[in-house]
Protein backbone atom coordinates (compact mmCIF):
# COMPACT_ATOMS: atom_id res chain seq x y z
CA UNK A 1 2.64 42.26 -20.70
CA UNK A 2 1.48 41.97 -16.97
CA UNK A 3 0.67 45.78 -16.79
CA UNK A 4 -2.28 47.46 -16.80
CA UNK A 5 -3.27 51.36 -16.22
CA UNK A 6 -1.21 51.14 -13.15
CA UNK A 7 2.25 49.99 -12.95
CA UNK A 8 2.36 46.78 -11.51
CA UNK A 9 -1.47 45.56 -11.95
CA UNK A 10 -3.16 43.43 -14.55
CA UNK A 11 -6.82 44.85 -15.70
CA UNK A 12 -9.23 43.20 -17.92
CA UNK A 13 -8.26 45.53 -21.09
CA UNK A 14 -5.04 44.60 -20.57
CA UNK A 15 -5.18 40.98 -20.75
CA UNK A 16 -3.40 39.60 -23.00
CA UNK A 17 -4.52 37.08 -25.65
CA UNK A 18 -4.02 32.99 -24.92
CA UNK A 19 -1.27 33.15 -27.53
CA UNK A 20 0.53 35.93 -26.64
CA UNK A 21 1.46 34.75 -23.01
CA UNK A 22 1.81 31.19 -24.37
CA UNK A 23 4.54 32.54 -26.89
CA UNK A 24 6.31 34.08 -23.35
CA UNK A 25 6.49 30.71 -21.65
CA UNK A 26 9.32 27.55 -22.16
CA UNK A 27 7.44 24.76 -22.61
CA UNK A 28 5.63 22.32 -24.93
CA UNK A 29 3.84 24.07 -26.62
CA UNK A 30 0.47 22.36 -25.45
CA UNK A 31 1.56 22.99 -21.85
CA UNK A 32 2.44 26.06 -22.42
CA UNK A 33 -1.74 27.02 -24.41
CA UNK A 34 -2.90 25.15 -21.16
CA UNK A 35 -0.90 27.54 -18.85
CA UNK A 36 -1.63 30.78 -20.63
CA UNK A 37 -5.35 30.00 -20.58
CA UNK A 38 -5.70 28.93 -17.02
CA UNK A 39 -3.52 31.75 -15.85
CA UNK A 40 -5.48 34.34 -17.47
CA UNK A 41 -8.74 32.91 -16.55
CA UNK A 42 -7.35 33.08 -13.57
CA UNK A 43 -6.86 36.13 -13.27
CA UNK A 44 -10.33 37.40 -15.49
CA UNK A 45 -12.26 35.59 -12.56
CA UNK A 46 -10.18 37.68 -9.74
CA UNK A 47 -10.82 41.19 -11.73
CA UNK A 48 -14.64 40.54 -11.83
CA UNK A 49 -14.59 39.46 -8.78
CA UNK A 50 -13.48 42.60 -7.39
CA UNK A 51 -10.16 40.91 -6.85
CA UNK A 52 -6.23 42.15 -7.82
CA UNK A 53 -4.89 40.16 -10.57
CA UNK A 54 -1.21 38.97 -10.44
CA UNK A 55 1.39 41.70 -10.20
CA UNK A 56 2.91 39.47 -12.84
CA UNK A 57 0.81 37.88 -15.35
CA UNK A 58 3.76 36.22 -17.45
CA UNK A 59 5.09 35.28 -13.73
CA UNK A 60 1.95 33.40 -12.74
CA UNK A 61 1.47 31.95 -16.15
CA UNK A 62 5.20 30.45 -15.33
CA UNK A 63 4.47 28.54 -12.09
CA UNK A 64 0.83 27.62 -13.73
CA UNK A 65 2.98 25.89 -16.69
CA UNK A 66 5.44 24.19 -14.12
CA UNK A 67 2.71 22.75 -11.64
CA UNK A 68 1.35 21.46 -15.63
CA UNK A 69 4.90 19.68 -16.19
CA UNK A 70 5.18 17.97 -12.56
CA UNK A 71 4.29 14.66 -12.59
CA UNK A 72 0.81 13.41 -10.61
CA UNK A 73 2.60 10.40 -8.74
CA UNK A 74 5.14 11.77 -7.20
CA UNK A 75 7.94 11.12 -3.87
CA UNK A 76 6.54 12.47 -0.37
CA UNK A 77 7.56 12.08 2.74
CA UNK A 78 5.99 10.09 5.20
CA UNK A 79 6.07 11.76 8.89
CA UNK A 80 2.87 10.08 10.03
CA UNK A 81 4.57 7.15 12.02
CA UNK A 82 1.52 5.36 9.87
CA UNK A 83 4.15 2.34 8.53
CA UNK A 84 2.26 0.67 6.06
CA UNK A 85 -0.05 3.91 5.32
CA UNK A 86 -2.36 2.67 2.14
CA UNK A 87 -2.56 6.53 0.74
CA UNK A 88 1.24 6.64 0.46
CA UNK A 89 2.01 3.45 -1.33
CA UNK A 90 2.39 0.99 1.74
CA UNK A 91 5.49 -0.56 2.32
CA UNK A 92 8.31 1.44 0.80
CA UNK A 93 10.86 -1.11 -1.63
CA UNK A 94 14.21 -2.57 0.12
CA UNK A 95 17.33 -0.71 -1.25
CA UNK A 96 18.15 -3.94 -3.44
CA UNK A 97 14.63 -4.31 -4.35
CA UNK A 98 14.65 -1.05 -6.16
CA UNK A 99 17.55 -1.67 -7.80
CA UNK A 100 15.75 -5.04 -9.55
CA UNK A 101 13.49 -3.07 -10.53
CA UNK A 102 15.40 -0.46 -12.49
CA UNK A 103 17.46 -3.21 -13.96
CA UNK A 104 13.91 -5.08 -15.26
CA UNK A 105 13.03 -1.74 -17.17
CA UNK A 106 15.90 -0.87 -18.47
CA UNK A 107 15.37 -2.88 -20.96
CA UNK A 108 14.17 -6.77 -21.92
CA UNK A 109 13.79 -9.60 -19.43
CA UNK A 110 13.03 -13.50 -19.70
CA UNK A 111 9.85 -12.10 -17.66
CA UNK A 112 8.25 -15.30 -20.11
CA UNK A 113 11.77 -17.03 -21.36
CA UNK A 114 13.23 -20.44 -20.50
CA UNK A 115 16.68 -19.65 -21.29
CA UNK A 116 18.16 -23.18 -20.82
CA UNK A 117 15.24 -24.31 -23.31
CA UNK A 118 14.73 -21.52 -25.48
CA UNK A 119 11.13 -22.37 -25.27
CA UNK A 120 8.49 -20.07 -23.48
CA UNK A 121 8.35 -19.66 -19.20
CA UNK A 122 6.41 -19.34 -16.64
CA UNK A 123 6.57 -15.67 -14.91
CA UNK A 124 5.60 -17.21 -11.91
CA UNK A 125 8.65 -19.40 -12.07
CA UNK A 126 10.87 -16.42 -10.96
CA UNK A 127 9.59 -16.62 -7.14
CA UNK A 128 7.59 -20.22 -7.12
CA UNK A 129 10.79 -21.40 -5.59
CA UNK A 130 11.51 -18.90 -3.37
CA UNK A 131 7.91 -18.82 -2.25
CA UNK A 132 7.93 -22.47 -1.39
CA UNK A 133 11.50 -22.31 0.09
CA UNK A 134 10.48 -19.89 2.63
CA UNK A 135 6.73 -21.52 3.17
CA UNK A 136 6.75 -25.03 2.79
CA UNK A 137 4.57 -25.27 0.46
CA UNK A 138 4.64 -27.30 -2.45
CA UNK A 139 3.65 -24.61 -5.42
CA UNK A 140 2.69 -21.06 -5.58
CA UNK A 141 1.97 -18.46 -7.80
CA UNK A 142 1.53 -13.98 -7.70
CA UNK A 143 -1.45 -11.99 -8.83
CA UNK A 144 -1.24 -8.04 -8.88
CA UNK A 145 -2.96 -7.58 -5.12
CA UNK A 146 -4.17 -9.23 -2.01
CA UNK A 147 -7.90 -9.33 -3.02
CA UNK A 148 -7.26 -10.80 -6.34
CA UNK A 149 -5.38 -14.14 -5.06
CA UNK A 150 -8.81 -13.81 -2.26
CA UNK A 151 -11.39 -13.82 -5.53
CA UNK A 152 -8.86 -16.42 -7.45
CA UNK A 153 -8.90 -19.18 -5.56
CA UNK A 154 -12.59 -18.74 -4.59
CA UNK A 155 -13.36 -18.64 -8.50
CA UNK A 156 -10.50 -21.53 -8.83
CA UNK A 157 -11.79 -24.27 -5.77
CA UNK A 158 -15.45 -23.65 -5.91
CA UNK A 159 -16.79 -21.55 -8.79
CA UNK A 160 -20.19 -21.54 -10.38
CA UNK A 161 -22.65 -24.32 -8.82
CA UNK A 162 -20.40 -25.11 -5.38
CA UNK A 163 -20.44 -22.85 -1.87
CA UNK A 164 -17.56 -21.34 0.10
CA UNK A 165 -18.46 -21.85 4.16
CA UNK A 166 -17.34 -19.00 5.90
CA UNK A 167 -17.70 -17.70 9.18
CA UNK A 168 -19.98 -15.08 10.41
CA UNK A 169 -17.56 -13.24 12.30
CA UNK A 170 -15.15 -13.32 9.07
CA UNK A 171 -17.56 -11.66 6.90
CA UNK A 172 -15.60 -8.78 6.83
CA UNK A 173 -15.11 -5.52 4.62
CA UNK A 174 -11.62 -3.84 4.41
CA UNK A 175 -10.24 -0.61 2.75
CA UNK A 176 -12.15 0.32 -0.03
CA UNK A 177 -15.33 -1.31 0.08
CA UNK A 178 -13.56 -4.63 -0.27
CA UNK A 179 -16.58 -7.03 1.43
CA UNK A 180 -15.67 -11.25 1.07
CA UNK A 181 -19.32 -11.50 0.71
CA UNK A 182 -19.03 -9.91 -2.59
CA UNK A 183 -15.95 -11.60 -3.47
CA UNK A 184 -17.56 -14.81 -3.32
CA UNK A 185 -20.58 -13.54 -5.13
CA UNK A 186 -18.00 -12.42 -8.22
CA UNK A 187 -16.15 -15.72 -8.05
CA UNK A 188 -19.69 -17.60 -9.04
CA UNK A 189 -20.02 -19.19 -6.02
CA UNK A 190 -22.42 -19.34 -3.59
CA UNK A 191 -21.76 -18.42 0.20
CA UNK A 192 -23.00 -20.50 3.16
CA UNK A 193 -22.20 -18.49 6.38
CA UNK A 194 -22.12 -20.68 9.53
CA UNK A 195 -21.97 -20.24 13.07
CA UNK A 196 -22.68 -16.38 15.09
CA UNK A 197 -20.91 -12.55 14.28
CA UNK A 198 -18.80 -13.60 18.15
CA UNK A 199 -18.41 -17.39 18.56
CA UNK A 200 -18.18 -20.05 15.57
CA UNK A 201 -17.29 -24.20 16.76
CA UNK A 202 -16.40 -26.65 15.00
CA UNK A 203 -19.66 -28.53 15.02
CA UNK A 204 -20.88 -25.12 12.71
CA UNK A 205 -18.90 -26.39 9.93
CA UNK A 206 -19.40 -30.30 10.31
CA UNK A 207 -23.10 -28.91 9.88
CA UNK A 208 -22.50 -27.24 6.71
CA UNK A 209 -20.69 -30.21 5.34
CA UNK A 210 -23.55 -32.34 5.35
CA UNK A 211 -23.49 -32.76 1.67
CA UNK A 212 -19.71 -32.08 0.93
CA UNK A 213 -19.97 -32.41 -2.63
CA UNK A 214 -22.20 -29.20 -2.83
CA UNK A 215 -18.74 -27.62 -0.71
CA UNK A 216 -16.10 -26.41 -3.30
CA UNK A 217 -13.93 -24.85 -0.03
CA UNK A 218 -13.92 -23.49 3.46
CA UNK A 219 -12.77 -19.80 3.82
CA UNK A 220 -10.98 -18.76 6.58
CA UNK A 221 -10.69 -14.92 6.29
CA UNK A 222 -7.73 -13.14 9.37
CA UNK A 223 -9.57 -9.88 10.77
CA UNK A 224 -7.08 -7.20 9.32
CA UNK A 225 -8.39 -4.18 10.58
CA UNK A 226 -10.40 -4.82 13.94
CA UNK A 227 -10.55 -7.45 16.58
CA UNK A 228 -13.47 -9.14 18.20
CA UNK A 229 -12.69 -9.47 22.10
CA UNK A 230 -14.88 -10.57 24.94
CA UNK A 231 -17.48 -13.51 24.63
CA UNK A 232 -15.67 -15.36 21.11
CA UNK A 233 -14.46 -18.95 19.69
CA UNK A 234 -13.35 -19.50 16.62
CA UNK A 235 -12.12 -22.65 14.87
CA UNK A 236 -8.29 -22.75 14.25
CA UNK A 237 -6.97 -23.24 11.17
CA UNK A 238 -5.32 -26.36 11.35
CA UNK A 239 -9.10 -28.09 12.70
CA UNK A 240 -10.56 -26.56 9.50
CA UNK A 241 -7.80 -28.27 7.37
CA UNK A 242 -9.11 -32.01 9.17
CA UNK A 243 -12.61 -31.61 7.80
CA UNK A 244 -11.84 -33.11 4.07
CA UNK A 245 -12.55 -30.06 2.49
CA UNK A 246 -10.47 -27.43 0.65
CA UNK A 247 -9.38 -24.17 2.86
CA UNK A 248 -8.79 -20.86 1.38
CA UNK A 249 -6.89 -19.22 4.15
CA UNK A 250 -7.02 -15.67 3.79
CA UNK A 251 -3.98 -14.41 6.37
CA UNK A 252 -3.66 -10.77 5.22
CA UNK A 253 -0.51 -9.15 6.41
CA UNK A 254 1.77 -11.93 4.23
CA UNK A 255 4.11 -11.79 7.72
CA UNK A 256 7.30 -14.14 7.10
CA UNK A 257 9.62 -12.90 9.79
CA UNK A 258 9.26 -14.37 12.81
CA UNK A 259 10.30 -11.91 14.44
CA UNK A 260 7.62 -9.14 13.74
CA UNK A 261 3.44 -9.79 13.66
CA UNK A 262 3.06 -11.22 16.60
CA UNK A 263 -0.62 -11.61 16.77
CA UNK A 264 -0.37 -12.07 12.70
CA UNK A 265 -0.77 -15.28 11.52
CA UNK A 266 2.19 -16.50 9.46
CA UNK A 267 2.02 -17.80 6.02
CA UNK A 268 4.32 -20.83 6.54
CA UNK A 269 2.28 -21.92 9.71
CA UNK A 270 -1.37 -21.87 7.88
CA UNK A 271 0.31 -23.75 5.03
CA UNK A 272 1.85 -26.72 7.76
CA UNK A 273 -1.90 -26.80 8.55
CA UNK A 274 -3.10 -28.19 5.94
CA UNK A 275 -4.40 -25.19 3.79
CA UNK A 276 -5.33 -26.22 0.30
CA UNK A 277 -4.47 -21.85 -0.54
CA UNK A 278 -2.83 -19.38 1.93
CA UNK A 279 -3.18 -15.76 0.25
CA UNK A 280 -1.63 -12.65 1.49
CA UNK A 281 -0.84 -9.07 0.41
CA UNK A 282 3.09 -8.41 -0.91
CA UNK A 283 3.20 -4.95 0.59
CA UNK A 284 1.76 -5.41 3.74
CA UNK A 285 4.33 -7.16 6.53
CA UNK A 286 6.41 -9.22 3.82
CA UNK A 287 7.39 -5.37 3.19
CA UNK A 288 7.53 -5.50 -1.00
CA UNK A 289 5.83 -3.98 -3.90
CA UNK A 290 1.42 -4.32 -4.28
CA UNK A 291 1.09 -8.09 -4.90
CA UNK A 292 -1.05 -11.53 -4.28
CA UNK A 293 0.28 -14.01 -3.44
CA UNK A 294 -0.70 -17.46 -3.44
CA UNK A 295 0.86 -20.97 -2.03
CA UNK A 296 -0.37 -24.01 -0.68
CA UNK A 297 -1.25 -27.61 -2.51
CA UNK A 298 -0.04 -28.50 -5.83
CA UNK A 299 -3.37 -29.54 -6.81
CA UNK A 300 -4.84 -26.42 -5.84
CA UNK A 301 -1.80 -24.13 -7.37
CA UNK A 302 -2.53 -25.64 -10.29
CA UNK A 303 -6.40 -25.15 -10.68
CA UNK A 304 -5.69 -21.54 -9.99
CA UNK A 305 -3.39 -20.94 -12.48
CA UNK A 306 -5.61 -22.99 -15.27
CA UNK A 307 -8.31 -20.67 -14.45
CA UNK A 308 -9.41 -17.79 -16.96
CA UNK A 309 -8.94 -15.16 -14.40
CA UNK A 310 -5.42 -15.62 -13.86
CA UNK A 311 -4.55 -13.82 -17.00
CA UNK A 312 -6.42 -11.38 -15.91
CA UNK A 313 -5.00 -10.65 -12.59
CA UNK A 314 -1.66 -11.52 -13.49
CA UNK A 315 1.45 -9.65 -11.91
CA UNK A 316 3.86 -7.34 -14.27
CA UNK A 317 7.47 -7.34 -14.67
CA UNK A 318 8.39 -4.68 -11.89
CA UNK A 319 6.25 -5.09 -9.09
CA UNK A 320 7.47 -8.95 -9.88
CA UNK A 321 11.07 -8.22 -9.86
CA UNK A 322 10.89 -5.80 -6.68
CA UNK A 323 8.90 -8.95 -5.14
CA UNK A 324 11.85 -11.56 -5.84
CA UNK A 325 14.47 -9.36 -4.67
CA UNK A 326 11.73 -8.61 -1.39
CA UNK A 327 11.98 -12.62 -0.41
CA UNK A 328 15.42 -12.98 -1.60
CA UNK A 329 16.23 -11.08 1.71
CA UNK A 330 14.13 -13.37 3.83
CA UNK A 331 17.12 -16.09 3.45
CA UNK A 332 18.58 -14.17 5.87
CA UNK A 333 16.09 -13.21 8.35
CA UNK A 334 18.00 -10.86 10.03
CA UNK A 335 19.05 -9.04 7.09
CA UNK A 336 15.57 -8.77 6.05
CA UNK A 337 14.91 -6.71 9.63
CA UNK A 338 17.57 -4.48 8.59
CA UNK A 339 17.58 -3.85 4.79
CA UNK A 340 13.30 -4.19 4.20
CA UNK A 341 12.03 -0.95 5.33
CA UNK A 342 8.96 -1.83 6.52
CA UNK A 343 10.35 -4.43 9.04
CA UNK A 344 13.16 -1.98 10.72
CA UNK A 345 10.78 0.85 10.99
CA UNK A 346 8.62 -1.71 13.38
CA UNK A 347 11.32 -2.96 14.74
CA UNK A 348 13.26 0.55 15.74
CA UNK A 349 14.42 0.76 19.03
CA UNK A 350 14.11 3.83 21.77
CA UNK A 351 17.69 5.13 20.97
CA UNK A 352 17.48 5.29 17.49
CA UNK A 353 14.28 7.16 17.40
CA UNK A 354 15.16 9.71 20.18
CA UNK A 355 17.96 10.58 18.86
CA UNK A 356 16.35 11.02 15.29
CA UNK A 357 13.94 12.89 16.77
CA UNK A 358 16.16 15.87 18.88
CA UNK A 359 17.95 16.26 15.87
CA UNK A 360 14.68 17.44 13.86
CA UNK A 361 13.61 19.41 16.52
CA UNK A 362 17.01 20.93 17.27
CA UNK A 363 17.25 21.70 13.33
CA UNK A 364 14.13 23.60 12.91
CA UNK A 365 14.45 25.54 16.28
CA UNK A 366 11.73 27.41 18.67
CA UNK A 367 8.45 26.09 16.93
CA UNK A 368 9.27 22.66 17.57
CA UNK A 369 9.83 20.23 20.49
CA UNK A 370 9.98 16.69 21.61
CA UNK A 371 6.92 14.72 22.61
CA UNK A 372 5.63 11.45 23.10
CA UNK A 373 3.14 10.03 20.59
CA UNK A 374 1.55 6.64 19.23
CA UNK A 375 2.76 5.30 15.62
CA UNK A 376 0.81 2.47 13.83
CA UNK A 377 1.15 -0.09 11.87
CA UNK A 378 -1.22 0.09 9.51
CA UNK A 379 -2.54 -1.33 6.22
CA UNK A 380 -5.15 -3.26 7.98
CA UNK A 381 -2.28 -4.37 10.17
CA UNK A 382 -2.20 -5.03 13.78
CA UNK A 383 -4.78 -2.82 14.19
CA UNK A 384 -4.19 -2.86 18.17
CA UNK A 385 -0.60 -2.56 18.34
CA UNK A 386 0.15 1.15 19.55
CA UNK A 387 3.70 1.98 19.13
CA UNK A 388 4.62 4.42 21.29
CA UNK A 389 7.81 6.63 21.15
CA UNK A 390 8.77 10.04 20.53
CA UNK A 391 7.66 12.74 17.92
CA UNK A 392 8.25 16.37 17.17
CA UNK A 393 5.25 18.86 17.56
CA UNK A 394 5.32 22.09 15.83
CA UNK A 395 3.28 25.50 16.77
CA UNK A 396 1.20 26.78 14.88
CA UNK A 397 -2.21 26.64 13.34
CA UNK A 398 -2.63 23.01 12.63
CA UNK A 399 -4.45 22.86 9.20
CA UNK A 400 -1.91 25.57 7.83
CA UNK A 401 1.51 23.94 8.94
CA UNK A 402 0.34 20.49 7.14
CA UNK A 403 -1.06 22.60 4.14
CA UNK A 404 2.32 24.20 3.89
CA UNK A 405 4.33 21.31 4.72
CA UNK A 406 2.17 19.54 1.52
CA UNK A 407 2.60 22.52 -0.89
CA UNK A 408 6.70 21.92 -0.33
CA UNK A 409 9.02 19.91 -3.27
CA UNK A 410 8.80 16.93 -1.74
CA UNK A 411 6.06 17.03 -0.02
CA UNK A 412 6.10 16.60 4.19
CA UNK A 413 3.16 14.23 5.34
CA UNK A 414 2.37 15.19 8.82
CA UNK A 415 -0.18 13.75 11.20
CA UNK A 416 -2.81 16.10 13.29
CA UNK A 417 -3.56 15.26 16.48
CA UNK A 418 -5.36 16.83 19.58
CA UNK A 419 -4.70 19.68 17.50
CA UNK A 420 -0.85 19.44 17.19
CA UNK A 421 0.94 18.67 13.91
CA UNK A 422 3.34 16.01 14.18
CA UNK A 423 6.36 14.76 12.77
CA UNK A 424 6.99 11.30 13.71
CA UNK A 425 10.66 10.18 13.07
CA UNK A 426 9.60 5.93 13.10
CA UNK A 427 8.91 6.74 8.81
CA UNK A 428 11.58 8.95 8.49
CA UNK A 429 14.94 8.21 7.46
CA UNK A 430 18.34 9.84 8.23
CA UNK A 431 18.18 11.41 4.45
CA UNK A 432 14.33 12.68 5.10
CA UNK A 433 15.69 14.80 8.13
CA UNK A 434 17.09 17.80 6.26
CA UNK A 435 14.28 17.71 3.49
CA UNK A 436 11.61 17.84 6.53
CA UNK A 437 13.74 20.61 8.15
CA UNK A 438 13.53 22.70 4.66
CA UNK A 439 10.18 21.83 4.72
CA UNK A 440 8.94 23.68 7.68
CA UNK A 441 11.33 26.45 7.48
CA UNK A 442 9.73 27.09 3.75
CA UNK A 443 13.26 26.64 2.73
């Protein structure tokens, strides 16, 4: 099988039936029907093509069957110097967060257990206290993202016959489509946007309040991704909380250390201000798994959690494990700089990056050398903070090298720019060195 009338080549007489080659592979047996048939379609669309086939027909049908049996979500390796970098899972889990994890599937949990009373729990109980501990506030609960906790406590303080004021200039849309004008709409409420797309006073919302019993909340929503410089006022958040009504604060990035974010607004200072709900993404600048989380008033806990959607948006056992163990670290807040990786890749100093980076370039020899570059933050994160240091360029054509650097086991992300690919060592870690290295030699 895999010969034809020459030695060596496959021709359309000689192909094999789906069977046949399937009964020449390991596998499943599925897998191994699926391989078979792709591989020698494969190859009957080459021949009449005007194509060779494979030398090897039972060799091609082989890798066919093991790309089959890799899994779709796999490990890469993230040399972008993008931290937070949405297509590769944002903020990679602490070393102990991982490990709660593993321990909450191993088996069963009290995910929904009072063990002192035998009677059933809250899961939210499992990082309400921690949550308020490290904010101030006086409840809180987790959803499964950032723009759930956004469209929960819209749905939970106004709802279906009240308005949400918001700001022109806050009228935002984010990664994926995700518009707050449309998350009002789906919470049932109706929007009532005040002041101009640049400069928004006080007096815009005193306006708008004329009737406050028509106002379910005010929405203040942080610009994530972009700025708005020049001619602009805005209201802070702490004026907003004087007016008698409600505020939803959404502040994005979820920063807790005070040591990173500067120019993000922290959770536990929106919540000192008076903020009815503070939401914020878990795997943004808090550095944990994909989460929403929500804190603020008691009263306004509460009505979220009564409210039908709650179920529905309600966090599972791992990414709720991984998130306690996340803000367990943040008791120590300079243990949380070290252990969450997130937080020491934006922290990393010149030293530690240099020398990262000569070793990667010394490794993989003449096609690479040291340059300087610009990492980012990202995740709709400090969208203006550059973070400059170095990198290592490789020659060669630029589409190819990241192609190949893909196609390896596990796959190298690079970044293209000005035509160079580079490897940027701020997302790499001492263990990611060698892998890149066999990466780019095609090792």
């Amino acid at each position: 099988m895999g010969a034809g009338d020459d030695a060596g080549t496959v021709t359309l007489r000689a192909l094999p039936a789906v069977h046949e080659l399937a009964a020449a592979l390991d596998g499943a047996p599925v897998l191994a029907v699926a391989a078979a048939r792709l591989a020698i379609d494969e190859c009957r669309t080459a021949l009449l093509a005007g194509q060779p086939g494979p030398g090897d027909l039972v060799a091609r049908a082989h890798e066919v069957l093991a790309e089959l049996e890799r899994p779709s979500l796999r490990k890469v390796i993230n040399a972008t110097g993008v931290i937070l970098h949405t297509n590769l899972g944002r903020a990679p889990l602490a070393a102990s967060a991982r490990e709660a994890v593993a321990r909450a599937a191993e088996g069963y949990s009290n995910l929904e257990l009072d063990l002192q009373s035998g009677e059933r729990g809250s899961r939210h109980a499992h990082v309400e206290s921690l949550l308020c501990e490290l904010t101030g506030a006086e409840a809180a609960i987790v959803v499964n993202n950032g723009a759930a906790a956004v469209l929960l406590a819209a749905a939970a303080l106004a709802g279906p016959g009240r308005a949400i004021v918001v700001a022109r200039g806050q009228l935002v849309e984010i990664g994926g489509g995700f518009r707050i004008p449309e998350v009002i709409a789906q919470s049932g409420a109706r929007m009532i946007e005040v002041g101009t797309t640049n400069r928004t006073r006080l007096s815009d919302y005193e306006r708008a309040l004329n009737n406050p019993d028509d106002v379910g909340a005010i929405m203040r929503v942080h610009q994530s991704n972009f700025r708005t410089v020049g001619f602009v006022e805005d209201v802070p958040v702490q004026e907003l909380c004087e007016l008698g009504v409600p505020v939803i604060d959404d502040v994005g990035s979820g920063r807790m250390a005070e040591a990173v974010g500067g120019e993000e607004p922290a959770v536990s200072d929106s919540v000192a201000a008076g903020s009815a709900l503070v939401c914020c993404s878990g795997d943004k600048l808090l550095g944990g798994p994909q989460a929403g989380l929500m804190v603020g008033r008691r009263e306004a806990v509460a009505a979220a959690r009564r409210h039908p959607l709650a179920r529905a948006m309600r966090i599972d056992k791992l990414s709720l494990a991984a998130l306690e163990a996340t803000l367990r670290l943040y008791r120590d807040p300079q243990r949380a700089l070290r252990e969450i990786p997130a937080l020491a890749m934006l922290t990393a100093d010149e030293a530690t990056l240099a020398a990262r980076a000569e070793r990667l370039a010394a490794a993989i020899g003449d096609r690479a050398r040291v340059i300087r570059a610009v990492a980012k933050v990202g995740g709709g994160t400090l969208p203006l903070l550059d973070l400059e240091g170095p990198a290592v360029a490789l020659d060669g054509e630029p589409e190819s090298v990241a192609r190949a650097l893909r196609a390896h086991d596990p796959p190298v992300i690079a970044r293209i720019h000005a035509g160079i690919v580079m490897l940027d060592p701020r997302t790499l870690t001492e263990d990611d060195v060698p892998l890149v290295v066999s990466a780019v030699r095609g090792e």
